[in-house]
N, C-alpha and C. Protein backbone atom coordinates (compact mmCIF):
# COMPACT_ATOMS: atom_id res chain seq x y z
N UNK A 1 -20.77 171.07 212.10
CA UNK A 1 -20.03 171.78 211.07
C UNK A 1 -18.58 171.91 211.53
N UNK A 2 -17.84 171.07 210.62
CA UNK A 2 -16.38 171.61 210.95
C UNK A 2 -15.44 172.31 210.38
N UNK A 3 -14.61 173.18 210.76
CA UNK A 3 -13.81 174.49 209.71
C UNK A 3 -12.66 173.91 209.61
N UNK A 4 -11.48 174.31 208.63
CA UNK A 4 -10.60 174.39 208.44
C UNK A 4 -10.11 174.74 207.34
N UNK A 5 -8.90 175.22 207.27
CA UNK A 5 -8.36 176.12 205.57
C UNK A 5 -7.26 174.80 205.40
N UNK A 6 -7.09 173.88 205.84
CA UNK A 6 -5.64 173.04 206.11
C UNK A 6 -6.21 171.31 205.51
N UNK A 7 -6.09 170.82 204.46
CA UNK A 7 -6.71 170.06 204.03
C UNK A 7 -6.05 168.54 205.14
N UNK A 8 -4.62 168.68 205.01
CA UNK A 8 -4.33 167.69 206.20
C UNK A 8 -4.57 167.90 207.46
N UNK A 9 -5.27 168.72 208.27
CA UNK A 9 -5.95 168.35 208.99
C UNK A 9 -7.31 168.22 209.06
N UNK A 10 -8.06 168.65 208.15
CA UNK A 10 -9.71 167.68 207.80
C UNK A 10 -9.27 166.39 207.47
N UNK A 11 -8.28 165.82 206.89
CA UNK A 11 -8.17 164.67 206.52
C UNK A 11 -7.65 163.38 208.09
N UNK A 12 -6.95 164.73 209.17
CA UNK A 12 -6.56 163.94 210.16
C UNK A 12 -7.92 163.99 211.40
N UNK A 13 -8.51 164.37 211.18
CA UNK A 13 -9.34 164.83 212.25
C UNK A 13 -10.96 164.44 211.60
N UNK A 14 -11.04 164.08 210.54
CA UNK A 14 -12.09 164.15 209.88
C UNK A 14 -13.15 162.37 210.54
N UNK A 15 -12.05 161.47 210.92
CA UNK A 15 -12.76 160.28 211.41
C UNK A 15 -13.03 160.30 212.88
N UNK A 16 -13.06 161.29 213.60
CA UNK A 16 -13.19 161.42 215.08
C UNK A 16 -13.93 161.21 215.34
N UNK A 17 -15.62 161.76 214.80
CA UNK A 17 -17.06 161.29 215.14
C UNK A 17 -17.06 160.22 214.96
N UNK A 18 -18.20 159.63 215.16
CA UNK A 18 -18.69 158.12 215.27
C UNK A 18 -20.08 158.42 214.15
N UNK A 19 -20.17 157.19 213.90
CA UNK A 19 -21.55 157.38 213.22
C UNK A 19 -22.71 157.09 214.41
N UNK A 20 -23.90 157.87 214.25
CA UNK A 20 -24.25 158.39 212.85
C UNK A 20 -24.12 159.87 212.68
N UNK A 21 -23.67 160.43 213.72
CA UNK A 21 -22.74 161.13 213.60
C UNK A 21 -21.77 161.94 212.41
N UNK A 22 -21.25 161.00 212.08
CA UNK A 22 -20.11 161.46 210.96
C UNK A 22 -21.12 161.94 209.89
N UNK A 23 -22.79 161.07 209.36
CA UNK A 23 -23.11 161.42 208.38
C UNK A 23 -23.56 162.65 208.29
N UNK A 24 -23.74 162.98 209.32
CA UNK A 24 -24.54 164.42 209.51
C UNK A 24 -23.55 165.68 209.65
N UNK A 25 -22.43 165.30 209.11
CA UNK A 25 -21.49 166.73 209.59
C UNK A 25 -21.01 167.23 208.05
N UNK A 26 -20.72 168.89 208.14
CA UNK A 26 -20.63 169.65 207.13
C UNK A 26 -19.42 169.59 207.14
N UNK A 27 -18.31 169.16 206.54
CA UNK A 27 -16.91 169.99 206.35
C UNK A 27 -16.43 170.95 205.26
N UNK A 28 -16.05 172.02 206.15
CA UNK A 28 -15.40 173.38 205.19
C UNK A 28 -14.19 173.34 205.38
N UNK A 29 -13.96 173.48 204.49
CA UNK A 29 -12.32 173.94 203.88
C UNK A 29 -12.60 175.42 203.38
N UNK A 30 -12.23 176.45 204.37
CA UNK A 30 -11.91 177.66 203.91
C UNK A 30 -11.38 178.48 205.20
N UNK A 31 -11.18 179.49 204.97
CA UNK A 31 -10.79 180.57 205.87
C UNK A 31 -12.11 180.93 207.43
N UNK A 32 -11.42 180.73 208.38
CA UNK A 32 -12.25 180.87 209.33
C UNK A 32 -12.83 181.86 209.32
N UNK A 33 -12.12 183.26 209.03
CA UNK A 33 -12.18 184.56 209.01
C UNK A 33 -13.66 184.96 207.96
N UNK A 34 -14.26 184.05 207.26
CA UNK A 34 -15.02 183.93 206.25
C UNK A 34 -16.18 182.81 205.95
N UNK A 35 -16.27 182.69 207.27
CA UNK A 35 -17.32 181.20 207.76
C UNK A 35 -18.49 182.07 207.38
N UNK A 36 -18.99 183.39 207.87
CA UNK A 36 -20.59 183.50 207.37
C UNK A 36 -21.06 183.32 205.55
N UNK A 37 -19.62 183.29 205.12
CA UNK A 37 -20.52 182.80 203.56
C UNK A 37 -20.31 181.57 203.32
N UNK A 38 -19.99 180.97 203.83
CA UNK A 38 -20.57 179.13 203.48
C UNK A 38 -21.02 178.86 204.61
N UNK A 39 -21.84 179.81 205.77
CA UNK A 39 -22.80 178.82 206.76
C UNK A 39 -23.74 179.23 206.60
N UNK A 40 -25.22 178.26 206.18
CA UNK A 40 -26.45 179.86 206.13
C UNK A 40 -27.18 179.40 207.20
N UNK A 41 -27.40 180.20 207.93
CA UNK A 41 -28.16 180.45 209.60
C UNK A 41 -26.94 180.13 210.28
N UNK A 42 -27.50 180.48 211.81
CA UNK A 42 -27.15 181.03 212.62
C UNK A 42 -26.69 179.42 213.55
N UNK A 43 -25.79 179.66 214.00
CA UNK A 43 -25.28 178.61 214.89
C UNK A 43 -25.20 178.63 216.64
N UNK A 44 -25.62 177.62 217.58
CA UNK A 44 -25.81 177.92 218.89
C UNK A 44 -24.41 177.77 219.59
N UNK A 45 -23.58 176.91 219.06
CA UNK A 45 -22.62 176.95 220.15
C UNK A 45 -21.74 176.56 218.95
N UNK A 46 -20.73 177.68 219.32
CA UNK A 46 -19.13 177.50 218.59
C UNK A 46 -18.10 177.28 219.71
N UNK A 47 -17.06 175.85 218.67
CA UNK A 47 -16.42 175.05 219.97
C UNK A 47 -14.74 175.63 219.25
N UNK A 48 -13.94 176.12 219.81
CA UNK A 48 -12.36 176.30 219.05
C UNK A 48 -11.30 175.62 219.87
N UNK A 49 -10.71 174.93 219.44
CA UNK A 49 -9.20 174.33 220.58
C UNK A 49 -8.07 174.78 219.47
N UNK A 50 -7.59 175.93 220.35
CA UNK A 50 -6.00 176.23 220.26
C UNK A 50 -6.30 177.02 218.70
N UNK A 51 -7.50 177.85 218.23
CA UNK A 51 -7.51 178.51 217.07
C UNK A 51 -6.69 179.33 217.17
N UNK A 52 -6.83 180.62 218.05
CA UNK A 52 -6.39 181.56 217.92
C UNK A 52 -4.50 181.32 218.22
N UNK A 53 -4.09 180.65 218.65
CA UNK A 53 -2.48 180.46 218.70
C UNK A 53 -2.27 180.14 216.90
N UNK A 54 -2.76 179.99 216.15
CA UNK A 54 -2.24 180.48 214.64
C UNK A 54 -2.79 181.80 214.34
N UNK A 55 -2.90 182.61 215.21
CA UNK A 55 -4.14 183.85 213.81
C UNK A 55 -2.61 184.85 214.62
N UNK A 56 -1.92 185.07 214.05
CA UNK A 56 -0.66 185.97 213.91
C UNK A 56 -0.37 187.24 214.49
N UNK A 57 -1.62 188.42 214.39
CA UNK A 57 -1.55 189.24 215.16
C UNK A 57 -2.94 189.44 215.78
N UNK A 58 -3.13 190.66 216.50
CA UNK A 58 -3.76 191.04 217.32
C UNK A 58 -5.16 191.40 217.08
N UNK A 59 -4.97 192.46 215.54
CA UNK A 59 -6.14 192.69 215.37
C UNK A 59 -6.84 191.63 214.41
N UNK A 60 -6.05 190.46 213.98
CA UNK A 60 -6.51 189.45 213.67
C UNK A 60 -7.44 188.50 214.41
N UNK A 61 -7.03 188.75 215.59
CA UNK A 61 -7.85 188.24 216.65
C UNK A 61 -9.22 188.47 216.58
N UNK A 62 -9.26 190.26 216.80
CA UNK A 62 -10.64 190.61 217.00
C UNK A 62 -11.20 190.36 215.62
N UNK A 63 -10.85 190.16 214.80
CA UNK A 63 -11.65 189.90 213.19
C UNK A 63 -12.57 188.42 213.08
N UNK A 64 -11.15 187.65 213.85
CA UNK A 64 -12.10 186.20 213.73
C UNK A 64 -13.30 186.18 214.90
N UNK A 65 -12.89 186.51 216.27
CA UNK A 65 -13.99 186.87 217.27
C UNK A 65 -15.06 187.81 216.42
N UNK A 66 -15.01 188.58 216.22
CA UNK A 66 -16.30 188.89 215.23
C UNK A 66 -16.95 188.59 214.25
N UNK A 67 -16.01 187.47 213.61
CA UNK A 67 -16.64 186.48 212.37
C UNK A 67 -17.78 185.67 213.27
N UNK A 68 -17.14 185.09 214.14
CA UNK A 68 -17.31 183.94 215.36
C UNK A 68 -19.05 184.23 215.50
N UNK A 69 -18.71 186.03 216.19
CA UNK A 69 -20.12 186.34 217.10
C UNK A 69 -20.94 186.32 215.97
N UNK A 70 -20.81 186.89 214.97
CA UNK A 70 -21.77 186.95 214.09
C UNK A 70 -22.84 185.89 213.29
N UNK A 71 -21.59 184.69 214.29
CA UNK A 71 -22.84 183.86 213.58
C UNK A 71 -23.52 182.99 214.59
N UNK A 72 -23.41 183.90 215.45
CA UNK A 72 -23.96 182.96 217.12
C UNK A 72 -26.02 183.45 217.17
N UNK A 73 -26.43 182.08 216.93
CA UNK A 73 -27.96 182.86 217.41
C UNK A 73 -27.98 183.49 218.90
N UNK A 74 -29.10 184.28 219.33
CA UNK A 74 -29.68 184.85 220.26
C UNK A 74 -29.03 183.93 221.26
N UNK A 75 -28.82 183.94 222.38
CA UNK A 75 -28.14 183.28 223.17
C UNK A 75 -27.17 182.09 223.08
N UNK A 76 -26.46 181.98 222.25
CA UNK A 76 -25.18 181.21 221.53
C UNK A 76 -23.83 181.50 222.68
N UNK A 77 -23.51 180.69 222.68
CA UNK A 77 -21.92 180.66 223.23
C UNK A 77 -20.63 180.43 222.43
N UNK A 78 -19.86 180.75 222.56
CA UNK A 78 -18.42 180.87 221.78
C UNK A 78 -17.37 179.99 223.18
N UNK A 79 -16.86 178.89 222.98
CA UNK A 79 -15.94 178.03 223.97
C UNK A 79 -15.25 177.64 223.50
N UNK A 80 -13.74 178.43 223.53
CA UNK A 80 -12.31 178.61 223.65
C UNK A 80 -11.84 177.40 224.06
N UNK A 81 -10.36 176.94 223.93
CA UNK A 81 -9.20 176.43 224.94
C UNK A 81 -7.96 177.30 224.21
N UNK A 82 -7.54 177.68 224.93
CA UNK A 82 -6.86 178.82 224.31
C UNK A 82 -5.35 178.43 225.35
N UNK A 83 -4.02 178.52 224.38
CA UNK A 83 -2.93 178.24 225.49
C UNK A 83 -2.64 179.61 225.61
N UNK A 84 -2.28 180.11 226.78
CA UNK A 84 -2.21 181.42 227.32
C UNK A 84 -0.49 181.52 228.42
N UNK A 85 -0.23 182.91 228.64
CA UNK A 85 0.82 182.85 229.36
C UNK A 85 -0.10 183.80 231.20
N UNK A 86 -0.65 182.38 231.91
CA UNK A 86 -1.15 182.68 233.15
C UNK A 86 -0.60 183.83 233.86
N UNK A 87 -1.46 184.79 234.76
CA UNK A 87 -0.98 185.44 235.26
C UNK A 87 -0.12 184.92 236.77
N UNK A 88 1.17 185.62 236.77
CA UNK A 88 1.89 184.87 237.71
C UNK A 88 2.75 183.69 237.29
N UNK A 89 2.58 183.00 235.94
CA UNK A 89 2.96 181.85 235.47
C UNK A 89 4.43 181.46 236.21
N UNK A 90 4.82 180.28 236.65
CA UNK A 90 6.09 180.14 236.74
C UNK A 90 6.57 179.55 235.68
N UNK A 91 7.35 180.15 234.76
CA UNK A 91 8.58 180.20 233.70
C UNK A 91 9.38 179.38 234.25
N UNK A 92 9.95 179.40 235.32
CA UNK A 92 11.23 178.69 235.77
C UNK A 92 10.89 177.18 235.84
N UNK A 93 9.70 176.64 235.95
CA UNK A 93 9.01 175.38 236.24
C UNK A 93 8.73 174.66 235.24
N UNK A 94 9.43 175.90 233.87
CA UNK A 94 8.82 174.99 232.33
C UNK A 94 10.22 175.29 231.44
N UNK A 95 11.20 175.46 232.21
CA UNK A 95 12.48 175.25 231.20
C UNK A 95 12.48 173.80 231.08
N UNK A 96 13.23 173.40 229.93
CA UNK A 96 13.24 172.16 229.00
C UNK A 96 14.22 171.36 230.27
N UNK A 97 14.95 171.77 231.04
CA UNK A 97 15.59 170.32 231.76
C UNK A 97 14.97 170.35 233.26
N UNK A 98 14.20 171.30 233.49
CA UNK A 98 13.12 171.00 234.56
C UNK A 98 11.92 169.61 234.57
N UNK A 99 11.78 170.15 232.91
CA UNK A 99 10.76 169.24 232.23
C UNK A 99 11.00 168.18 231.91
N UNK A 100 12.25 167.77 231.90
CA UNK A 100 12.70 166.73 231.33
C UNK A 100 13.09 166.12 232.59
N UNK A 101 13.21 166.64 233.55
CA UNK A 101 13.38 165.78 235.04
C UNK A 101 12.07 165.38 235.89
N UNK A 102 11.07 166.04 235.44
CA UNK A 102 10.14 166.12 235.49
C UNK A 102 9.20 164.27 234.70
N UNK A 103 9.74 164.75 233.78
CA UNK A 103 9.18 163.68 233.01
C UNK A 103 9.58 162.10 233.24
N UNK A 104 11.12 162.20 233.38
CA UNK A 104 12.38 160.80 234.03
C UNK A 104 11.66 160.43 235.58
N UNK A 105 11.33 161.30 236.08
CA UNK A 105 10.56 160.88 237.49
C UNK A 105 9.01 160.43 236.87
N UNK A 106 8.56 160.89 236.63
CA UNK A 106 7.30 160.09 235.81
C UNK A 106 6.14 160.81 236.44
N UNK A 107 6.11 162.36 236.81
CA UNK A 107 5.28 163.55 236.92
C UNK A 107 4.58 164.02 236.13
N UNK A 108 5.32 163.68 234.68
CA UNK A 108 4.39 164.15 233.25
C UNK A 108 4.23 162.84 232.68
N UNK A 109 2.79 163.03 232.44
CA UNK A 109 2.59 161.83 230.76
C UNK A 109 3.30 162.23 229.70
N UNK A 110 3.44 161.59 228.76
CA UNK A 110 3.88 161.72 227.38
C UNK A 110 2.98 162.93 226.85
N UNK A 111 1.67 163.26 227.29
CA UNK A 111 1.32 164.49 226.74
C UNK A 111 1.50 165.91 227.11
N UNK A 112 1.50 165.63 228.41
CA UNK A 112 1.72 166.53 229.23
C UNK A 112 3.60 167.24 229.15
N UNK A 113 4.52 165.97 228.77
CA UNK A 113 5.77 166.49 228.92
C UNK A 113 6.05 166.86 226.98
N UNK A 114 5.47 166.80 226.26
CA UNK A 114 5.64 167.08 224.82
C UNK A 114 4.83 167.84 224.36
N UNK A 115 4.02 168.33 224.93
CA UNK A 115 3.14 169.91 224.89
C UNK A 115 4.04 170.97 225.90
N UNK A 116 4.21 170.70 226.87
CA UNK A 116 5.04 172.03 227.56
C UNK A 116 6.31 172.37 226.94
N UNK A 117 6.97 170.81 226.38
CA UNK A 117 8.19 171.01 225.98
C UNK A 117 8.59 172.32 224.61
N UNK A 118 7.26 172.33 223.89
CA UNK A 118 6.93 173.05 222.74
C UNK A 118 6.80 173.96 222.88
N UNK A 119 5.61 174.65 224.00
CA UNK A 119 5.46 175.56 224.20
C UNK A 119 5.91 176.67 225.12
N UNK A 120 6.84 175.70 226.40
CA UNK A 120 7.64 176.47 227.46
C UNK A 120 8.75 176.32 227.22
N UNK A 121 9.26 174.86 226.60
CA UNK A 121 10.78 174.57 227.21
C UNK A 121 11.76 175.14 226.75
N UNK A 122 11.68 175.95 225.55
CA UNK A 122 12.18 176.99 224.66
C UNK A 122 12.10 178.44 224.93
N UNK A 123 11.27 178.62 225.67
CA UNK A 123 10.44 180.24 225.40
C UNK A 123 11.65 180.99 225.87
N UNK A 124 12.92 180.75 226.45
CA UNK A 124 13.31 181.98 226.66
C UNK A 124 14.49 182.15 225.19
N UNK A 125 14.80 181.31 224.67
CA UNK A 125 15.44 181.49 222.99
C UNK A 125 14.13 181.50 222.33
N UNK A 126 12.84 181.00 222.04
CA UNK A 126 12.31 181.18 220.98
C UNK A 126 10.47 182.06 221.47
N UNK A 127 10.91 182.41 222.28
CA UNK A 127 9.44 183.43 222.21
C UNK A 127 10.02 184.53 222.55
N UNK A 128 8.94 185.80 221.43
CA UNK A 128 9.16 187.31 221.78
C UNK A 128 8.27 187.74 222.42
N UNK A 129 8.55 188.20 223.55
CA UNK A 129 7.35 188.97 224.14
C UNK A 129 6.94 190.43 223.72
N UNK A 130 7.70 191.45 222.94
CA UNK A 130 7.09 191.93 221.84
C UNK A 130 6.28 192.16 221.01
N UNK A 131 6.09 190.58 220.92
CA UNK A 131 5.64 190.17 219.18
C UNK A 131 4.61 189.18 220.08
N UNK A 132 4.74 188.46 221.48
CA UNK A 132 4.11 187.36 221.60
C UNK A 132 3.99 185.72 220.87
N UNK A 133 5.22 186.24 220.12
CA UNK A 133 5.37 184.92 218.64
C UNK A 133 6.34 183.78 219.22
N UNK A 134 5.51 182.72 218.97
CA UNK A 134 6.86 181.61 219.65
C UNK A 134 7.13 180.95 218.18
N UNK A 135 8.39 181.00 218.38
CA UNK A 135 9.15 180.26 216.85
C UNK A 135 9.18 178.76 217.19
N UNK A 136 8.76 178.10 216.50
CA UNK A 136 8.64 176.54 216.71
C UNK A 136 9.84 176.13 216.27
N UNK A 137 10.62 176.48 215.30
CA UNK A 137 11.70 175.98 214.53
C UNK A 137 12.92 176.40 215.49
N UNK A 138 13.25 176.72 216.31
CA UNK A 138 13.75 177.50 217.29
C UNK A 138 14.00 176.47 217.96
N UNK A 139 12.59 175.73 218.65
CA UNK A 139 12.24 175.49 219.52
C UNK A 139 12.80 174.03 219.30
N UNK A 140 12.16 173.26 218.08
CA UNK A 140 12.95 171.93 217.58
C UNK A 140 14.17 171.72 217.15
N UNK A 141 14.59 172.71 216.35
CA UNK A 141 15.92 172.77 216.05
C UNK A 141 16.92 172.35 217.37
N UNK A 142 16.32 173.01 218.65
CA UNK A 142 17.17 173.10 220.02
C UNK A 142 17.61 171.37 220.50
N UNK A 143 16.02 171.18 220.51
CA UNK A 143 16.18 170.04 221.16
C UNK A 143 16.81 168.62 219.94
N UNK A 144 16.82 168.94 218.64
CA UNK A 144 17.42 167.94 217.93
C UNK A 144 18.64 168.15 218.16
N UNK A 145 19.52 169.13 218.62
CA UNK A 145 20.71 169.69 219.24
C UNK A 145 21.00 169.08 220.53
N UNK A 146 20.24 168.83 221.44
CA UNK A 146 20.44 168.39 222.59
C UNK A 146 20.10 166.76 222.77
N UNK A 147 19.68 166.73 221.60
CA UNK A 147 19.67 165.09 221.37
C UNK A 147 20.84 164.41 220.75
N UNK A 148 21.50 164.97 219.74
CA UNK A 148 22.94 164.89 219.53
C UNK A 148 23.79 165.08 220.14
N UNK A 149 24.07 165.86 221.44
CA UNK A 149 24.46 165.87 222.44
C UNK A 149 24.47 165.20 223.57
N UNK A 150 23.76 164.24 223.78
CA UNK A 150 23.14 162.82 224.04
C UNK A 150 22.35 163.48 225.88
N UNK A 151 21.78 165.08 225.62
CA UNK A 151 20.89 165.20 226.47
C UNK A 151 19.98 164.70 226.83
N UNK A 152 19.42 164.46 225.48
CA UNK A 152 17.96 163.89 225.92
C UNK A 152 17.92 162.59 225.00
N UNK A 153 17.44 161.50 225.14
CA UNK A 153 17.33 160.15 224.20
C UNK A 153 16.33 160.42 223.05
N UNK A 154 16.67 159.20 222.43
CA UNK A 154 15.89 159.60 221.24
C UNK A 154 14.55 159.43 220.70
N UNK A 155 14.13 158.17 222.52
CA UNK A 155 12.60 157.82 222.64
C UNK A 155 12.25 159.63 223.52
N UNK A 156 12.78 159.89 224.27
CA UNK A 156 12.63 161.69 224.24
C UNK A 156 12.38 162.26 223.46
N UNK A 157 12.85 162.63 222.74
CA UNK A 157 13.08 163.32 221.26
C UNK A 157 11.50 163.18 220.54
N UNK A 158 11.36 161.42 220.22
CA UNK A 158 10.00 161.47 219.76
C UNK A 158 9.09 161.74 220.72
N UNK A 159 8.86 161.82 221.90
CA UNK A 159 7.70 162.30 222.35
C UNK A 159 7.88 163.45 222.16
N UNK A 160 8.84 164.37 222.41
CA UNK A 160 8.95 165.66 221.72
C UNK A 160 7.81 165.71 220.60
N UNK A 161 8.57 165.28 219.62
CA UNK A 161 8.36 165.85 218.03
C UNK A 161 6.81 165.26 217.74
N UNK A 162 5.94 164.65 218.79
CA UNK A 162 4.91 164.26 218.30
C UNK A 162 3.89 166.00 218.28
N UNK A 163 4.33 166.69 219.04
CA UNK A 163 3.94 167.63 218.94
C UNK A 163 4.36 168.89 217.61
N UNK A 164 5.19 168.35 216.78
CA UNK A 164 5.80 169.46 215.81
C UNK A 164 5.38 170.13 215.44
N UNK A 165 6.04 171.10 214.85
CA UNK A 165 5.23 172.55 214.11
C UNK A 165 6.42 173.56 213.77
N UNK A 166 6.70 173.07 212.73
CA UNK A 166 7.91 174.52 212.47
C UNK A 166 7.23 175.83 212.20
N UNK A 167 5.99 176.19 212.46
CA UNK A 167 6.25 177.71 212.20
C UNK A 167 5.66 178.65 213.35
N UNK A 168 5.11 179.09 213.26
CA UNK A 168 4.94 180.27 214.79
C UNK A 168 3.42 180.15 215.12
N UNK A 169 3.57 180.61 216.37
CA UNK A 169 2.66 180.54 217.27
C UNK A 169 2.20 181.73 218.22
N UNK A 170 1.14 182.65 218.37
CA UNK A 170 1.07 183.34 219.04
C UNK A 170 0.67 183.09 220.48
N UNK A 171 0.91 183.67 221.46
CA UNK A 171 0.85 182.95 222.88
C UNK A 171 0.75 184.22 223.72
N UNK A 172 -0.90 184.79 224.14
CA UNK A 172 -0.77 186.17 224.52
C UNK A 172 -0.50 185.79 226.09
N UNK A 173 -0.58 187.14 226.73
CA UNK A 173 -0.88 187.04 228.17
C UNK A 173 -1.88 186.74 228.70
N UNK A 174 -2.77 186.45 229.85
CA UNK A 174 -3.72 186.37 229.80
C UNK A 174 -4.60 187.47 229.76
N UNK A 175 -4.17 188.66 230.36
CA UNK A 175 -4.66 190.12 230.12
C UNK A 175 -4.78 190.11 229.24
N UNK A 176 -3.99 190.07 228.87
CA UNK A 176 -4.38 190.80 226.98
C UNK A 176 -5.38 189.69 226.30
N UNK A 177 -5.71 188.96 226.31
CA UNK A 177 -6.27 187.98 225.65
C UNK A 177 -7.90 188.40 226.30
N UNK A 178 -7.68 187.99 227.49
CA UNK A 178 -8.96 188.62 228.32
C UNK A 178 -9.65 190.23 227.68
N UNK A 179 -8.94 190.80 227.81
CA UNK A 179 -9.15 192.68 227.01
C UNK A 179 -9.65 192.54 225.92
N UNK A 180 -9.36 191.43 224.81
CA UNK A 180 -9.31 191.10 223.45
C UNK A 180 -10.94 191.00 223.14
N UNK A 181 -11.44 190.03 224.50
CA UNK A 181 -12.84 189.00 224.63
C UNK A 181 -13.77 190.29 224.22
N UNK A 182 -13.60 191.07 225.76
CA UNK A 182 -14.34 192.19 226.42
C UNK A 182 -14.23 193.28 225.41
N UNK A 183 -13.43 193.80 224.54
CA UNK A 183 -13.01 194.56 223.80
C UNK A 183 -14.22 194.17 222.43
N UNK A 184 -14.05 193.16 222.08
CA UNK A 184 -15.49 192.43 221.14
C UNK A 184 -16.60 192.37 221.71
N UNK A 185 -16.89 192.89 223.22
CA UNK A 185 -18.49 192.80 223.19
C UNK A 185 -18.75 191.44 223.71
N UNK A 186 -17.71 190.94 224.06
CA UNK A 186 -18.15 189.06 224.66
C UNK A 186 -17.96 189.21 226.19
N UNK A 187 -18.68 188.76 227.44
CA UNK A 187 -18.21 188.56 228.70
C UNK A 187 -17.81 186.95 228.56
N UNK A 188 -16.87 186.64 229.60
CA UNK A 188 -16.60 185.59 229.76
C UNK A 188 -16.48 184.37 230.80
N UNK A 189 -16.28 183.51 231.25
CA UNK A 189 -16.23 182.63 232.46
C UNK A 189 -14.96 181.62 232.27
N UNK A 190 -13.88 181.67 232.76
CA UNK A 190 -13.09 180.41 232.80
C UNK A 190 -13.37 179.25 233.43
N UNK A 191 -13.46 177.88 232.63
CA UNK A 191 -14.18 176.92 233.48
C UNK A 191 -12.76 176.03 234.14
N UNK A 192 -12.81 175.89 235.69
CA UNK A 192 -12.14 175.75 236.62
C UNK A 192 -12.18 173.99 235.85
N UNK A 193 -10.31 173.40 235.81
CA UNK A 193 -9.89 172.29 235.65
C UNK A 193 -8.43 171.33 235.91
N UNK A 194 -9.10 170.22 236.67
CA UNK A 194 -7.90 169.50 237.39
C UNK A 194 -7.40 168.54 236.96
N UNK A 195 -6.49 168.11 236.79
CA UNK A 195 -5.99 166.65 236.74
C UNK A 195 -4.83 166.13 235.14
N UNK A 196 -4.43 167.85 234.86
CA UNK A 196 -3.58 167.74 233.61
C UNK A 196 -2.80 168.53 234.02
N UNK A 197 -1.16 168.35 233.82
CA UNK A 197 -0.42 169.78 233.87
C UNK A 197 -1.06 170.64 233.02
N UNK A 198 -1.03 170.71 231.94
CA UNK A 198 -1.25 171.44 231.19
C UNK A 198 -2.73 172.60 231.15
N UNK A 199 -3.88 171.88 231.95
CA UNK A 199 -5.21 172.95 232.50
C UNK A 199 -4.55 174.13 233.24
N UNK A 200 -3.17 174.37 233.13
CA UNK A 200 -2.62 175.36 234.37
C UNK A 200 -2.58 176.65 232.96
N UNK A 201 -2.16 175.96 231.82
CA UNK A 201 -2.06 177.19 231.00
C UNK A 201 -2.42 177.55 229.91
N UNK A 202 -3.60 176.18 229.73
CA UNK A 202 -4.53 176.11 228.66
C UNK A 202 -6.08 176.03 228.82
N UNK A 203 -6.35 176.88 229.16
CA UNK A 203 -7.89 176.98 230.10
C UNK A 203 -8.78 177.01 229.02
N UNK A 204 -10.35 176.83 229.38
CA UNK A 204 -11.25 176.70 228.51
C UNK A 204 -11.92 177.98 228.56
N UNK A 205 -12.33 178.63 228.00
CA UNK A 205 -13.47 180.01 228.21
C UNK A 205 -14.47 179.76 227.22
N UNK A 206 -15.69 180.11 228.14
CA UNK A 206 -16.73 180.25 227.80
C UNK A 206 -17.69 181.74 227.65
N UNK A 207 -17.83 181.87 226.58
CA UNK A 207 -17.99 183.25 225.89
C UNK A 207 -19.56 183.93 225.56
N UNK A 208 -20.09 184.38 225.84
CA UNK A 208 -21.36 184.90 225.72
C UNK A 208 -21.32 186.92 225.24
N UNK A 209 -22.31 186.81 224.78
CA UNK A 209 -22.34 188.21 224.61
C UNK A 209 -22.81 188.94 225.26
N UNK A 210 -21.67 190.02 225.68
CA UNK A 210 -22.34 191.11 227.10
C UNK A 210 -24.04 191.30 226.96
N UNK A 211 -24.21 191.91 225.97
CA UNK A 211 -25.73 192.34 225.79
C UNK A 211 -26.89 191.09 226.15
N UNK A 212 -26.25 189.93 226.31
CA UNK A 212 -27.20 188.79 226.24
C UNK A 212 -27.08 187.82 227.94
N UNK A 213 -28.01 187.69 228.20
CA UNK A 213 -28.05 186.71 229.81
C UNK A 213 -27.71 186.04 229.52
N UNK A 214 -27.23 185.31 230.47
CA UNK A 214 -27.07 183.44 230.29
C UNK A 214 -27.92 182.47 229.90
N UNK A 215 -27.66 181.02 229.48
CA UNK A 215 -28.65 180.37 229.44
C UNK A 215 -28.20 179.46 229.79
């Protein structure tokens, strides 16, 4: 079963399975927040990458985590990748011309240097820590600026922009995100991962419900 309220991305994401596979899958188009009325029974394992960096505020959070649990059978898991701001994070290691020297030495892949670029290489003009909101338009606007400026090239630029997104993004701490889990009644496990920059600040969690053992 796959969710989404965003018709271009069921339409981009929709050929990923393989058959036979593909024939057997449900796609929804609706509000995540509202999955128990178009799923009937109970589901064992719910999979999310990077949901909650659109759900806007806080107690939005705990709404969809409780949509989530509610539809987890008796020992069901809930498994996150969630981009987070690590505790300890070094900031200074993800400004945009760190990254970009970074990348000219050939330290980052093309994915690795156009995901941080989005989500770090900006953050000190376009994220509030306040609000936790990172402005994407902020964030591109900058670097189409520094590409006219002949900072960065313009095969740069597109690895940039393969990542786009003009509108906002929430990006908690990891505390707080953690508090968020535990706060819903979920314990959790971060599963330990090597061999991407990016596993440093986009970890996977795996979610169970306090009241329930492992399986």
């Amino acid at each position: 079963i796959s969710a989404d309220n965003n018709p271009e991305a069921i339409a981009t994401y929709q050929d990923w399975l393989q058959e036979p596979a593909r024939s057997q899958e449900q796609i929804i188009r609706g509000d995540w927040t509202a999955l128990g009325e178009q799923i009937s029974g109970g589901v064992d394992v719910i999979l999310g990458d990077g949901v909650f960096g659109n759900i806007l505020g806080l107690e939005s959070h705990r709404e969809l985590l409780q949509e989530l649990i509610s539809l987890l059978n008796p020992g069901g898991v809930i498994v996150l990748r969630q981009a987070l701001i690590p505790r300890g994070f070094p900031v200074e290691d993800y400004e945009s011309m760190v990254l970009l020297e970074k990348y000219r030495a050939g330290q980052l892949s093309d994915g690795e240097f156009g995901l941080a670029m989005r989500l770090w290489g900006m953050s000190r003009l376009a994220y509030n820590p306040d609000t936790c909101l990172l402005d994407n338009k902020i964030v591109y606007d900058h670097y189409e600026s520094l590409k006219q400026s002949g900072v960065i090239t313009s095969a740069e630029l597109e690895v940039i922009r393969r990542y786009y997104f003009s509108g906002k993004n929430m990006i908690l701490p990891q505390g707080l995100w953690e508090k968020i889990l535990t706060s819903t009644g979920l314990n959790f496990e971060v599963q330990p991962l090597t061999g991407k920059d990016w596993y440093a600040y986009y970890p996977v969690y795996c979610c169970r419900l306090a009241t329930q053992s492992k399986v």
